[in-house]
PDB file of N, CA and C in Angstrom:
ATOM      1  N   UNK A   1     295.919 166.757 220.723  1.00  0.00           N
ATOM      2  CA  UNK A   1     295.936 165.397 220.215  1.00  0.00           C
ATOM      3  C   UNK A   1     297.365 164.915 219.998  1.00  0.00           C
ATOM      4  N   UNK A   2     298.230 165.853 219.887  1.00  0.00           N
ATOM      5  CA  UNK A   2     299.444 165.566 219.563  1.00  0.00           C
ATOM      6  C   UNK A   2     300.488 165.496 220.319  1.00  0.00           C
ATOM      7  N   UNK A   3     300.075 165.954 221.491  1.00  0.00           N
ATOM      8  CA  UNK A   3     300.740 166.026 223.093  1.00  0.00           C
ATOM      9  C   UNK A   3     300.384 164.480 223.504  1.00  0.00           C
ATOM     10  N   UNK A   4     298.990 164.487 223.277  1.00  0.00           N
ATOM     11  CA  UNK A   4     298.364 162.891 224.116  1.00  0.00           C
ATOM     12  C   UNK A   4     299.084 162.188 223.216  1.00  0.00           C
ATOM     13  N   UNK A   5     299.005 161.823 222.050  1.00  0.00           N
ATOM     14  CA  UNK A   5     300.283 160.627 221.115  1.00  0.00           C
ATOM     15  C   UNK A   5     301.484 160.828 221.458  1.00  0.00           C
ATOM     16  N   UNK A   6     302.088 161.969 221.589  1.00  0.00           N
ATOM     17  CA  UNK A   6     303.998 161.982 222.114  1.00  0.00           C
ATOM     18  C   UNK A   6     303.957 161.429 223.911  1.00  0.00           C
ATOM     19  N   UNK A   7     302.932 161.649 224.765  1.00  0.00           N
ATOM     20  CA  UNK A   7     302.935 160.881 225.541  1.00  0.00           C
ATOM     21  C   UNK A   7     302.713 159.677 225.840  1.00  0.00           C
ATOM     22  N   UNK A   8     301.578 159.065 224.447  1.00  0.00           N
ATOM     23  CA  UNK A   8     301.373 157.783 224.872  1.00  0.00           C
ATOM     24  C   UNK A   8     302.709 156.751 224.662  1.00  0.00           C
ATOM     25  N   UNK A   9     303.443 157.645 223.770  1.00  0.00           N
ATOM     26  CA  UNK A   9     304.455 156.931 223.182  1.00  0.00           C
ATOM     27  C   UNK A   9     305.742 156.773 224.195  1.00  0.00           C
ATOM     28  N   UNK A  10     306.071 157.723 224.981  1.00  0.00           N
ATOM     29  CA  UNK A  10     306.672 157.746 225.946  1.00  0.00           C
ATOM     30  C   UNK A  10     306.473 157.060 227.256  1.00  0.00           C
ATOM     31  N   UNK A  11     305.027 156.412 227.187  1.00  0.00           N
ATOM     32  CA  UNK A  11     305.134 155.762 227.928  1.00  0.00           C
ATOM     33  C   UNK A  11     305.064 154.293 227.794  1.00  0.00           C
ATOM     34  N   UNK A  12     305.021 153.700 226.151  1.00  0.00           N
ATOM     35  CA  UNK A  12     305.175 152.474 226.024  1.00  0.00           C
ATOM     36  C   UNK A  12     306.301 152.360 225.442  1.00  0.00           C
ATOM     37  N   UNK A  13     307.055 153.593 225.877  1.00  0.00           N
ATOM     38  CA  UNK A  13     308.603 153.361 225.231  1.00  0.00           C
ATOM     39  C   UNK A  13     309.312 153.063 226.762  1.00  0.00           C
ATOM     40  N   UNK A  14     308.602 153.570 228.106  1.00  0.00           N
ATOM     41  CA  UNK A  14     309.360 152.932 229.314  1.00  0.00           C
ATOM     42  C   UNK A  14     308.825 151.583 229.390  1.00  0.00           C
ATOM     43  N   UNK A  15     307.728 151.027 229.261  1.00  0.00           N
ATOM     44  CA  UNK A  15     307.427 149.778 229.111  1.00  0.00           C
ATOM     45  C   UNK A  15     307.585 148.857 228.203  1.00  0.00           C
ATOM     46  N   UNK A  16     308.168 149.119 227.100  1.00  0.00           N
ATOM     47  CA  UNK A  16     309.040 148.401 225.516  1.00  0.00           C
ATOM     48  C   UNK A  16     310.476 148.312 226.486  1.00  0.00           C
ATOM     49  N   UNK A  17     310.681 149.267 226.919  1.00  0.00           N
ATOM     50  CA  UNK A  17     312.039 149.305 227.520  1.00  0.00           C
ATOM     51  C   UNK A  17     312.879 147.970 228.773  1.00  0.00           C
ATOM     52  N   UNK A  18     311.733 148.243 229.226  1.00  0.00           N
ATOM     53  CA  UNK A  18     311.719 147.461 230.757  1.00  0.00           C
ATOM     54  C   UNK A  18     311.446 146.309 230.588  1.00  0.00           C
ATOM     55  N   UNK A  19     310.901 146.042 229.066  1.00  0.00           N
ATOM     56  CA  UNK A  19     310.280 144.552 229.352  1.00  0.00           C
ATOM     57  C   UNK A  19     311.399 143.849 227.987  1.00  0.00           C
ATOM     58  N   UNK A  20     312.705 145.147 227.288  1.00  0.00           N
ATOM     59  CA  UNK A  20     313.668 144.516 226.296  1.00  0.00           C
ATOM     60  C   UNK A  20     314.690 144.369 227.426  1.00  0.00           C
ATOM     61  N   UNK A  21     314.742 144.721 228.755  1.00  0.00           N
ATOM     62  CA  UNK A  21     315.871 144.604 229.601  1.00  0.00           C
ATOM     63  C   UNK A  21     315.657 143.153 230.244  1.00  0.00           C
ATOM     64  N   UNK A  22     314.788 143.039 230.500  1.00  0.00           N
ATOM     65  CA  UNK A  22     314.046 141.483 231.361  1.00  0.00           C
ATOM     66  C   UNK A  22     314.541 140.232 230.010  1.00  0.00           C
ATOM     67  N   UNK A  23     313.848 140.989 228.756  1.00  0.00           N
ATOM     68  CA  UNK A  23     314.511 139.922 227.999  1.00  0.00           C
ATOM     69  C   UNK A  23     315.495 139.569 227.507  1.00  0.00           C
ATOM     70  N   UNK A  24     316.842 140.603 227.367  1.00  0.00           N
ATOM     71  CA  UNK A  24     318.043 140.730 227.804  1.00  0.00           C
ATOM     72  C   UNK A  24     318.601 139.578 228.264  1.00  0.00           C
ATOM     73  N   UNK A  25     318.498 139.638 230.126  1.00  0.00           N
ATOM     74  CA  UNK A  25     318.976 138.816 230.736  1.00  0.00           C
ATOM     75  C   UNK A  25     318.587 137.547 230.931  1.00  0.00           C
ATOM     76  N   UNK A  26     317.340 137.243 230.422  1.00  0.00           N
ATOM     77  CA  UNK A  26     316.401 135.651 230.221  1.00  0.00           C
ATOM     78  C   UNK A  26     317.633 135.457 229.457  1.00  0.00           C
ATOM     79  N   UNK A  27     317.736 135.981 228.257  1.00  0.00           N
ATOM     80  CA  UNK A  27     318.097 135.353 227.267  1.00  0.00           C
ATOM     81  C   UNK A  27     320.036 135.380 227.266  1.00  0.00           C
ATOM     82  N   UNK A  28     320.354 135.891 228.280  1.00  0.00           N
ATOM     83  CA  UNK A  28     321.925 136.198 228.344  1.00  0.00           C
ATOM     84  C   UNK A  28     322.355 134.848 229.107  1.00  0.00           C
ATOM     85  N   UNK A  29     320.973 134.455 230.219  1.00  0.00           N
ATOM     86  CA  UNK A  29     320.687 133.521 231.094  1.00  0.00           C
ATOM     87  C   UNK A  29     321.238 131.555 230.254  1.00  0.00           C
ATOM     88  N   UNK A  30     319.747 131.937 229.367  1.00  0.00           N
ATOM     89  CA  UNK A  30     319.878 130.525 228.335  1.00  0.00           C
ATOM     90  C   UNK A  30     320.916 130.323 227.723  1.00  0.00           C
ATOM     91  N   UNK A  31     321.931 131.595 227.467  1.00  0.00           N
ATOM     92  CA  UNK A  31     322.915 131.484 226.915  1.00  0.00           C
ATOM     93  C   UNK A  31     323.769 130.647 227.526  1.00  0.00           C
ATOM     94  N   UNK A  32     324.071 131.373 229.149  1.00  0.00           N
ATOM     95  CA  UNK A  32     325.067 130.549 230.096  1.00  0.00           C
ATOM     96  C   UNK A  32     324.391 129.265 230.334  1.00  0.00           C
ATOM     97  N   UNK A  33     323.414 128.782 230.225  1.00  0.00           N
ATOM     98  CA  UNK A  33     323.164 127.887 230.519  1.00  0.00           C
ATOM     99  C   UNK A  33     323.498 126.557 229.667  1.00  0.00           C
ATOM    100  N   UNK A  34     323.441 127.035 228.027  1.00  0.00           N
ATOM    101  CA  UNK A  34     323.610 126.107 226.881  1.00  0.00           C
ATOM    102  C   UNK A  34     325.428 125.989 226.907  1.00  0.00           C
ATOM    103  N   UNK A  35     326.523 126.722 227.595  1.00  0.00           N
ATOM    104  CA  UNK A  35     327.753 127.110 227.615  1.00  0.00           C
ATOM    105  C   UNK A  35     327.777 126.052 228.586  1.00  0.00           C
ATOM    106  N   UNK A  36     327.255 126.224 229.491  1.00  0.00           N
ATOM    107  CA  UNK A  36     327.537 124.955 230.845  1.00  0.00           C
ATOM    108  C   UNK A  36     327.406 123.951 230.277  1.00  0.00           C
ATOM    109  N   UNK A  37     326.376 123.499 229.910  1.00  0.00           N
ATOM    110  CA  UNK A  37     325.970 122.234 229.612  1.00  0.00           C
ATOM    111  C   UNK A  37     327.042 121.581 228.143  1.00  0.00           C
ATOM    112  N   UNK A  38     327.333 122.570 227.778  1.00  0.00           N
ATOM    113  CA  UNK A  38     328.463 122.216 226.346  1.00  0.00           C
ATOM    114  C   UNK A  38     329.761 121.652 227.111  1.00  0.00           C
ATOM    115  N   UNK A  39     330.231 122.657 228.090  1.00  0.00           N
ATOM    116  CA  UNK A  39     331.627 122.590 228.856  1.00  0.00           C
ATOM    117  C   UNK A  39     331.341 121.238 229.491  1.00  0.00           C
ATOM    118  N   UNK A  40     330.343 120.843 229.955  1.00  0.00           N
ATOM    119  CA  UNK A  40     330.495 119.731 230.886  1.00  0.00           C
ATOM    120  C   UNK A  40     329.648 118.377 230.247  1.00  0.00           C
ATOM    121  N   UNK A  41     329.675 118.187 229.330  1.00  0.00           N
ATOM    122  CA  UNK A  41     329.338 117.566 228.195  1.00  0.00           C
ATOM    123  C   UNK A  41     330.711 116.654 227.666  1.00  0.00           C
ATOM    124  N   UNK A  42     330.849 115.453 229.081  1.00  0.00           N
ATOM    125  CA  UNK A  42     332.309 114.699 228.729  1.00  0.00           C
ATOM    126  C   UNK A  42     332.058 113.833 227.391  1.00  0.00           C
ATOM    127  N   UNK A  43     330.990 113.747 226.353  1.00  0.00           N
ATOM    128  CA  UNK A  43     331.445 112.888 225.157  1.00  0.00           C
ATOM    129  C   UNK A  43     331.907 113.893 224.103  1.00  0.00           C
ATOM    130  N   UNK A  44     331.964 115.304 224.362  1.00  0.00           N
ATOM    131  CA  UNK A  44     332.862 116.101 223.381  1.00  0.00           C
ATOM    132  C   UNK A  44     333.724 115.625 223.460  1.00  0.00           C
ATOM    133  N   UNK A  45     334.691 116.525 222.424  1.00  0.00           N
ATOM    134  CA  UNK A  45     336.204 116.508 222.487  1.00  0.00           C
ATOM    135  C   UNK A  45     336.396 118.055 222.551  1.00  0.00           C
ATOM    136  N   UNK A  46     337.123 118.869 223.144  1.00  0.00           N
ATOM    137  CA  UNK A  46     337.367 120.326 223.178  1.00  0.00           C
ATOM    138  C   UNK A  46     337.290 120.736 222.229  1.00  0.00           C
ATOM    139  N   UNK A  47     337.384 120.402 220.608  1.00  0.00           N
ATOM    140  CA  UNK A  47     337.724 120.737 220.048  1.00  0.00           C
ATOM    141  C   UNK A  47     335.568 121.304 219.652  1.00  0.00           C
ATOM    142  N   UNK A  48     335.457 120.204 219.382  1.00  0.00           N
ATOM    143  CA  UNK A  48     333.393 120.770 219.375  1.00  0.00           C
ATOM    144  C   UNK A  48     333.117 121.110 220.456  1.00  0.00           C
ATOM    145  N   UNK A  49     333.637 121.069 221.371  1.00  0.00           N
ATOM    146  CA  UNK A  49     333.165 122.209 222.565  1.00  0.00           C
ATOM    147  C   UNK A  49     333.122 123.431 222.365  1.00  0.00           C
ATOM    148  N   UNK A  50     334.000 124.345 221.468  1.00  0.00           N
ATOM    149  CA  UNK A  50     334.795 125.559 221.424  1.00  0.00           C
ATOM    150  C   UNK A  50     333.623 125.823 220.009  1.00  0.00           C
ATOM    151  N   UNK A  51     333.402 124.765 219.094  1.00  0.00           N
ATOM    152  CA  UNK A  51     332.523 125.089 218.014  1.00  0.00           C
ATOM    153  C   UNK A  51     331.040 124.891 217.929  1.00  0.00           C
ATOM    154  N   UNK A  52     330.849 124.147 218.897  1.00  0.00           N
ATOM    155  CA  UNK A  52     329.278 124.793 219.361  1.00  0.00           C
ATOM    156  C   UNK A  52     329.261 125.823 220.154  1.00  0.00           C
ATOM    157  N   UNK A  53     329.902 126.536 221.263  1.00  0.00           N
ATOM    158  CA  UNK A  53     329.707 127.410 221.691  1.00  0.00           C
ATOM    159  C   UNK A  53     330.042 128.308 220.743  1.00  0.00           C
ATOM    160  N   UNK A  54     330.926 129.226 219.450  1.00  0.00           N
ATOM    161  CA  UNK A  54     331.017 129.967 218.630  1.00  0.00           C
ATOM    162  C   UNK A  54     329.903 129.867 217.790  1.00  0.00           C
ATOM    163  N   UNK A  55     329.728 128.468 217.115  1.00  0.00           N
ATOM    164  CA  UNK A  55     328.341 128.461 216.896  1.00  0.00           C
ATOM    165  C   UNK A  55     326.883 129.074 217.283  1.00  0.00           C
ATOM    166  N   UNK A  56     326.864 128.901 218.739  1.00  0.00           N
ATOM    167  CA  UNK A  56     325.832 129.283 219.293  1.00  0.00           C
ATOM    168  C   UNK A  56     326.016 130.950 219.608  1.00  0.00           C
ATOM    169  N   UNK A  57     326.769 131.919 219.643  1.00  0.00           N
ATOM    170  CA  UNK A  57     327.081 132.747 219.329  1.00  0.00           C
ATOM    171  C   UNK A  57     326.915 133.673 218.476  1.00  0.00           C
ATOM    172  N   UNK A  58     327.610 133.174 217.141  1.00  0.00           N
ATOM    173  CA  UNK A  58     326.999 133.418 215.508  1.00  0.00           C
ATOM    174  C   UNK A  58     325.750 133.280 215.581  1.00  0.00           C
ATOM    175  N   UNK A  59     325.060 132.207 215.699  1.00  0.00           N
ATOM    176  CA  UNK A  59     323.342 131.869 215.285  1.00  0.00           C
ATOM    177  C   UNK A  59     322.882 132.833 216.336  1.00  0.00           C
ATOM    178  N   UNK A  60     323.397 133.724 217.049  1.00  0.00           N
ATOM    179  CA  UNK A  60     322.512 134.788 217.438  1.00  0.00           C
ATOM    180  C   UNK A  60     322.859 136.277 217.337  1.00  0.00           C
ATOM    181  N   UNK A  61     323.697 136.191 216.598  1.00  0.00           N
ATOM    182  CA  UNK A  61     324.449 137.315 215.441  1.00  0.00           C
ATOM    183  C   UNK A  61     325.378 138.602 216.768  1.00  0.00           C
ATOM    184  N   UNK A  62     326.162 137.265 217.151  1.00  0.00           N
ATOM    185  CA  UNK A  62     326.899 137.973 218.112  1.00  0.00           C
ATOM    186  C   UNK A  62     328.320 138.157 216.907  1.00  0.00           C
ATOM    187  N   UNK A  63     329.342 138.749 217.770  1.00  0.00           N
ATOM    188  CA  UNK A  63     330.421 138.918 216.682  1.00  0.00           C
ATOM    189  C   UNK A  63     331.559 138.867 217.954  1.00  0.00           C
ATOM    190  N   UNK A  64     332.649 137.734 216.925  1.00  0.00           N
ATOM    191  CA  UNK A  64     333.530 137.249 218.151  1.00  0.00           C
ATOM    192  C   UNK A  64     334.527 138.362 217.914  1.00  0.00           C
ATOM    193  N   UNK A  65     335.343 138.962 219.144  1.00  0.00           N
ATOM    194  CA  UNK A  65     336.298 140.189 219.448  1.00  0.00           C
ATOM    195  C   UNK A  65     337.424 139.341 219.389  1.00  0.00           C
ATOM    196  N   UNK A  66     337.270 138.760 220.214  1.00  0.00           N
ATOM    197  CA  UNK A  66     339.008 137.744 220.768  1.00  0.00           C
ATOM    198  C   UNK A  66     338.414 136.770 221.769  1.00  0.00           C
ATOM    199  N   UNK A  67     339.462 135.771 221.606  1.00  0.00           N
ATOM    200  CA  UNK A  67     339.132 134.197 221.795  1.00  0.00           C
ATOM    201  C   UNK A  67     340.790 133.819 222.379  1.00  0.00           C
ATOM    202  N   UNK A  68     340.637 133.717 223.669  1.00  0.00           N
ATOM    203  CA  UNK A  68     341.300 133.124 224.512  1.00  0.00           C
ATOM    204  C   UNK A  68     341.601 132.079 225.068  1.00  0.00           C
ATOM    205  N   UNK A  69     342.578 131.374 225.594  1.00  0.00           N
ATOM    206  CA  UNK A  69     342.591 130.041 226.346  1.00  0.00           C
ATOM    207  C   UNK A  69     341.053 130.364 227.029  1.00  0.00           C
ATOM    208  N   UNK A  70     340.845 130.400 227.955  1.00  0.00           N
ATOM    209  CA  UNK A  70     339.764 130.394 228.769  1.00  0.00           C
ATOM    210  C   UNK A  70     338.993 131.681 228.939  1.00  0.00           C
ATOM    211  N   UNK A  71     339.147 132.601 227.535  1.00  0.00           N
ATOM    212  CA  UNK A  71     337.949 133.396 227.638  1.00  0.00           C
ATOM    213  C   UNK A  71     337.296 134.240 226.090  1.00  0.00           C
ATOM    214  N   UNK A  72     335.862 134.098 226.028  1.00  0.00           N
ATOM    215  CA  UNK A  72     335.513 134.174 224.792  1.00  0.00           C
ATOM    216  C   UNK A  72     334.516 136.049 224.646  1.00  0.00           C
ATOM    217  N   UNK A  73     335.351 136.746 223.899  1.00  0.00           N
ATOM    218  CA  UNK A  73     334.584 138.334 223.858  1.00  0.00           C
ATOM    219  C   UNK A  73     333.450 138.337 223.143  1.00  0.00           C
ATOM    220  N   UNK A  74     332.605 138.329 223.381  1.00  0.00           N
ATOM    221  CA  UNK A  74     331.647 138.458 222.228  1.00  0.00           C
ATOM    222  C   UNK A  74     331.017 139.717 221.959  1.00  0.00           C
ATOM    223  N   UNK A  75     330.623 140.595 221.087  1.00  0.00           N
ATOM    224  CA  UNK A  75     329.596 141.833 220.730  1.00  0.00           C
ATOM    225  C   UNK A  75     328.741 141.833 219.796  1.00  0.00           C
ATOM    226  N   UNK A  76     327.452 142.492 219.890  1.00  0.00           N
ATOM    227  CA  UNK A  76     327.102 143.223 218.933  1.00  0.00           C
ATOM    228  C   UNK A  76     325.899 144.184 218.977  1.00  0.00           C
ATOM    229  N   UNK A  77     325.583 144.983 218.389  1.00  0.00           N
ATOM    230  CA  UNK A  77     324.639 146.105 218.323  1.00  0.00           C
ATOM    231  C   UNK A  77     323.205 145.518 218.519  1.00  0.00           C
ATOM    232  N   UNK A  78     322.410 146.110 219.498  1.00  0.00           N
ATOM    233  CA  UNK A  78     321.035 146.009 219.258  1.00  0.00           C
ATOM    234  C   UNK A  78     320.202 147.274 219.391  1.00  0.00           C
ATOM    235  N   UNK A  79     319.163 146.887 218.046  1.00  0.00           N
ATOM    236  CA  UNK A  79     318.421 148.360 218.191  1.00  0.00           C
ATOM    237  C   UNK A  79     317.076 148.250 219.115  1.00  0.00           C
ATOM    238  N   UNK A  80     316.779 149.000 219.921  1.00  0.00           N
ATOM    239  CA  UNK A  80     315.751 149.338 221.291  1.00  0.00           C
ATOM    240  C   UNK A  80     314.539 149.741 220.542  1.00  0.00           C
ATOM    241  N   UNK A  81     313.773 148.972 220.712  1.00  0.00           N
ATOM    242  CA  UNK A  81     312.471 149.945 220.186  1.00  0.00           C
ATOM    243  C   UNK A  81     311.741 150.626 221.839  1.00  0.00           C
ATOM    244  N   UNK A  82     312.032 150.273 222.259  1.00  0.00           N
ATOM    245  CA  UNK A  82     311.292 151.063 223.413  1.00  0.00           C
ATOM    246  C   UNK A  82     312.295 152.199 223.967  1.00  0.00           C
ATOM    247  N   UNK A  83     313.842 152.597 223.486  1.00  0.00           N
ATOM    248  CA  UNK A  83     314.250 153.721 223.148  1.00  0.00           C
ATOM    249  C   UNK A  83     314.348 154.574 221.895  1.00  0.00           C
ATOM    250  N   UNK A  84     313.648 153.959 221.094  1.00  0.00           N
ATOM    251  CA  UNK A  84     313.274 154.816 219.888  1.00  0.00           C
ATOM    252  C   UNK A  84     311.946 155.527 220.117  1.00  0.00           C
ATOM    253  N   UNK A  85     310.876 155.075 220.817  1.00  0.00           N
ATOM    254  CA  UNK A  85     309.672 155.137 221.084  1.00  0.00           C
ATOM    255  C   UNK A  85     309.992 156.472 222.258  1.00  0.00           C
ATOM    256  N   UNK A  86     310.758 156.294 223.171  1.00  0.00           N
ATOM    257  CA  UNK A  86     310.922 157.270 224.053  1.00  0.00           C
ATOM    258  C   UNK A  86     311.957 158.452 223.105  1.00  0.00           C
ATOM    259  N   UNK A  87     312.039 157.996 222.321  1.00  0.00           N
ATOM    260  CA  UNK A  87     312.918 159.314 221.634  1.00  0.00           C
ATOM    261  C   UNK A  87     312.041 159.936 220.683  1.00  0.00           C
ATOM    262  N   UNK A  88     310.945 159.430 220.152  1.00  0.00           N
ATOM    263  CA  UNK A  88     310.312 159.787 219.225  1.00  0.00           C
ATOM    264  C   UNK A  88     309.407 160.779 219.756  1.00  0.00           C
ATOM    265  N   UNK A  89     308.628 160.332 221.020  1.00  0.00           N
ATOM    266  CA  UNK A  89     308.112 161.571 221.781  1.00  0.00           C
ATOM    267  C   UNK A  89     308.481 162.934 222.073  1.00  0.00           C
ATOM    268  N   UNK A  90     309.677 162.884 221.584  1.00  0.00           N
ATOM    269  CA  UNK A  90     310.346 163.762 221.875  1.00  0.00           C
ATOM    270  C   UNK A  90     310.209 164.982 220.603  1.00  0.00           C
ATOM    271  N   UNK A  91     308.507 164.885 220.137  1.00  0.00           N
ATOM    272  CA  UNK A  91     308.472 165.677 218.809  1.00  0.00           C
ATOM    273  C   UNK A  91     308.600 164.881 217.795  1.00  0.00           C
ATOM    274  N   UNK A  92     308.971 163.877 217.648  1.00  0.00           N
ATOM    275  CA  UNK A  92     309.356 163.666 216.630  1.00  0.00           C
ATOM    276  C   UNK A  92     310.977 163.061 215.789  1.00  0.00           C
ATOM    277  N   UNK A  93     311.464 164.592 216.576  1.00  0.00           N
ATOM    278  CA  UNK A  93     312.784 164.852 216.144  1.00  0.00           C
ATOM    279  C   UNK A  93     313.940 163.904 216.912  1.00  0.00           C
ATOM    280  N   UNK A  94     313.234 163.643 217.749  1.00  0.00           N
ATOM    281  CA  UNK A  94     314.201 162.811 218.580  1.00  0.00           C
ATOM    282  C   UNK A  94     314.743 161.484 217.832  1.00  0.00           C
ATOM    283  N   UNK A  95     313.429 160.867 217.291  1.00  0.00           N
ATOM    284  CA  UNK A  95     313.920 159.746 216.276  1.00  0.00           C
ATOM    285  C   UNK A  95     315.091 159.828 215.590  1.00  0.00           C
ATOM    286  N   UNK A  96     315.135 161.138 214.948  1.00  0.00           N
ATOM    287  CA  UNK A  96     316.530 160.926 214.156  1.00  0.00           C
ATOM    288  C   UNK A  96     317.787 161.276 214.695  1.00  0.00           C
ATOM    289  N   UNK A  97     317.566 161.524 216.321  1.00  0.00           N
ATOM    290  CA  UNK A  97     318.826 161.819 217.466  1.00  0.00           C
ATOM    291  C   UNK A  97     319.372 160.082 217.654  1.00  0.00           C
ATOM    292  N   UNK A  98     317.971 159.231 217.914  1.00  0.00           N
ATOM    293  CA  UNK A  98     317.971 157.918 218.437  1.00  0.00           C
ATOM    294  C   UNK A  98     319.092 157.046 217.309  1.00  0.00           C
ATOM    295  N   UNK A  99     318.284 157.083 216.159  1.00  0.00           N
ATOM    296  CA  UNK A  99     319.439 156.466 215.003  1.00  0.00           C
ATOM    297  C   UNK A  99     320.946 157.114 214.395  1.00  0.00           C
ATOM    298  N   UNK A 100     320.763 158.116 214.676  1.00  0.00           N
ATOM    299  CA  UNK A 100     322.338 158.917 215.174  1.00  0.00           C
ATOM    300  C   UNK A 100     323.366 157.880 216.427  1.00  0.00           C
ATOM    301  N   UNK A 101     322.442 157.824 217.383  1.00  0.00           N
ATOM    302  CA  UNK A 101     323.007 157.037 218.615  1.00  0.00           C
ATOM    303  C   UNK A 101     323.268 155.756 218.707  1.00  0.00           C
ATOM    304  N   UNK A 102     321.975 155.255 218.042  1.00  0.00           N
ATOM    305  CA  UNK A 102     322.388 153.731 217.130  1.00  0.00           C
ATOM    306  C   UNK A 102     323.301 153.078 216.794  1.00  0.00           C
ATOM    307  N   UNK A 103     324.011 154.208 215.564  1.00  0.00           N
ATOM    308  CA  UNK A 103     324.955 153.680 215.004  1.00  0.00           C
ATOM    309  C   UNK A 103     326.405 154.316 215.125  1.00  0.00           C
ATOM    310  N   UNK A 104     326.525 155.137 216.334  1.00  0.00           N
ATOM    311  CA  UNK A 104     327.870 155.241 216.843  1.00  0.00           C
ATOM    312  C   UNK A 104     327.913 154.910 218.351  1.00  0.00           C
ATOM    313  N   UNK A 105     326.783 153.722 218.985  1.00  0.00           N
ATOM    314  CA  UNK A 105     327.192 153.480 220.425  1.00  0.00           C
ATOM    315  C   UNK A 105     327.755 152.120 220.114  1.00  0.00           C
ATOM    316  N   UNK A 106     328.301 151.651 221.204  1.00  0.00           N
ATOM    317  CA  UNK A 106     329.067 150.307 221.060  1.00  0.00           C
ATOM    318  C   UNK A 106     328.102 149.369 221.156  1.00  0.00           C
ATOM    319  N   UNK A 107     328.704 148.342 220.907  1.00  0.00           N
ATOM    320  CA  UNK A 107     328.073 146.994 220.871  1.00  0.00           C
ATOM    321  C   UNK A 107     327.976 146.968 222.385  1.00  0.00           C
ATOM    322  N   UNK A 108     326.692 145.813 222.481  1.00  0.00           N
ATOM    323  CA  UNK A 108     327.101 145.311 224.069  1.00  0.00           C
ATOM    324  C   UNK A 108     328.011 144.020 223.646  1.00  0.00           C
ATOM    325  N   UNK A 109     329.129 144.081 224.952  1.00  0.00           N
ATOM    326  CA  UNK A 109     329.907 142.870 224.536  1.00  0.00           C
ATOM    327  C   UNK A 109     329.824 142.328 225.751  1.00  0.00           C
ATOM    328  N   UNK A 110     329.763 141.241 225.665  1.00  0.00           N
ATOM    329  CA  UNK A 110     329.888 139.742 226.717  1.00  0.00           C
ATOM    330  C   UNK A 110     331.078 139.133 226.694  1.00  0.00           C
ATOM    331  N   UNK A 111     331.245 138.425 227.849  1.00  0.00           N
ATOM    332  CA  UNK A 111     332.795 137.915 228.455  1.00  0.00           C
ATOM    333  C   UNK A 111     332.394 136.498 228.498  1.00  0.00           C
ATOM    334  N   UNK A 112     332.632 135.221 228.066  1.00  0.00           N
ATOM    335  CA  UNK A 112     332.498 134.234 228.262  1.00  0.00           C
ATOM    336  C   UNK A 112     333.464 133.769 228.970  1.00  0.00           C
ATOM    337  N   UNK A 113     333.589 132.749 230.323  1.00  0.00           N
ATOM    338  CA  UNK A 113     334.404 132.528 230.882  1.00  0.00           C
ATOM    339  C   UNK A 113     334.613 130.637 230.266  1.00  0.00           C
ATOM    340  N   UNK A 114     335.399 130.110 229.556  1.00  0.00           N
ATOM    341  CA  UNK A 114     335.294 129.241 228.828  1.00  0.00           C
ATOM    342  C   UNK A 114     335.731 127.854 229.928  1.00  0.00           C
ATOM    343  N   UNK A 115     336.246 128.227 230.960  1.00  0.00           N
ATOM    344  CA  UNK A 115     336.251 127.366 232.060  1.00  0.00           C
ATOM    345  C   UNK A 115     335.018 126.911 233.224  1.00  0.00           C
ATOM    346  N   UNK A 116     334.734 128.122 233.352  1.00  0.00           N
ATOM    347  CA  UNK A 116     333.161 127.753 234.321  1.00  0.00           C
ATOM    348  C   UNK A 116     331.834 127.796 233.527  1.00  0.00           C
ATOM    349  N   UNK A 117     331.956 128.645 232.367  1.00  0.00           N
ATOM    350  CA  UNK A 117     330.920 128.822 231.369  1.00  0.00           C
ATOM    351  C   UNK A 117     330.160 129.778 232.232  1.00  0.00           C
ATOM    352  N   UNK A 118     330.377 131.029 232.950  1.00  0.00           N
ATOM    353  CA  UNK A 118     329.846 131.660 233.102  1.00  0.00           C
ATOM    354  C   UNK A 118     329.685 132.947 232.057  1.00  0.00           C
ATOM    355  N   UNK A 119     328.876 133.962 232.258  1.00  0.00           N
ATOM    356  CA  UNK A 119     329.002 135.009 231.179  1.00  0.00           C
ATOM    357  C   UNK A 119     329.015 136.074 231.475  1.00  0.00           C
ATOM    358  N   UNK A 120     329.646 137.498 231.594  1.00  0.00           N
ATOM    359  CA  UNK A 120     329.664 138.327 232.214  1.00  0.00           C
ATOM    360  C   UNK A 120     329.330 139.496 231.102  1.00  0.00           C
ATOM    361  N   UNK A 121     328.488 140.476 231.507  1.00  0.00           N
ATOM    362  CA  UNK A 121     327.995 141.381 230.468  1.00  0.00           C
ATOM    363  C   UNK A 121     329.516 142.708 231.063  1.00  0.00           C
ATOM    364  N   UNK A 122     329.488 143.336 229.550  1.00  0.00           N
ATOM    365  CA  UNK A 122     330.615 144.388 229.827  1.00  0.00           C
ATOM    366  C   UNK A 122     331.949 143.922 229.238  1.00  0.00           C
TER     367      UNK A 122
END
């Protein structure tokens, strides 16, 4: 019984997984998309250009690195439940390998290109 639960879990931890990566990039997507539409948005003034996009940033609990003429770092930590789920199968014990890993892997950080408003992950 306890083999069939560490497997079932392992396998809605590849499918938690696969379906937090899809939403990932939807959502890395809407990002560049709300960046375009800010940049090319001629009744700004640069100056609220630069603060709705940081804005929009913050309100999704990114954390700014460095802020360039024309390029914006952004990071921050997210926790996987569909790699906790695949770690947990793992006995059990794996869970407390997973939150070990948690909280000493890096942030994902994003590259905002503040001229084309594109966004580059990495």
């Amino acid at each position: 019984m306890t083999l069939l639960l560490l497997l079932v879990a392992a396998a809605a931890g590849i499918v938690v997984l696969l379906y937090e990566k899809r939403l990932r990039e939807e959502n890395i997507a809407k990002l560049q998309n709300y960046v375009i539409n800010v940049l090319h948005d001629n009744k700004l003034l640069e100056r609220e250009k630069m603060t709705r996009i940081i804005d929009l940033f913050t309100e999704n609990r990114y954390k700014i690195d460095d802020m360039k003429n024309d390029m914006l770092v952004v990071s921050r930590r997210e926790f996987s439940v569909g790699a906790s789920l695949i770690w947990l199968s793992l006995a059990g014990i794996g869970l407390i390998i997973y939150f070990i890993y948690y909280f000493l892997k890096k942030p994902e950080t994003l590259k905002v290109d503040l001229q084309t408003g594109t966004i580059h992950a990495g």
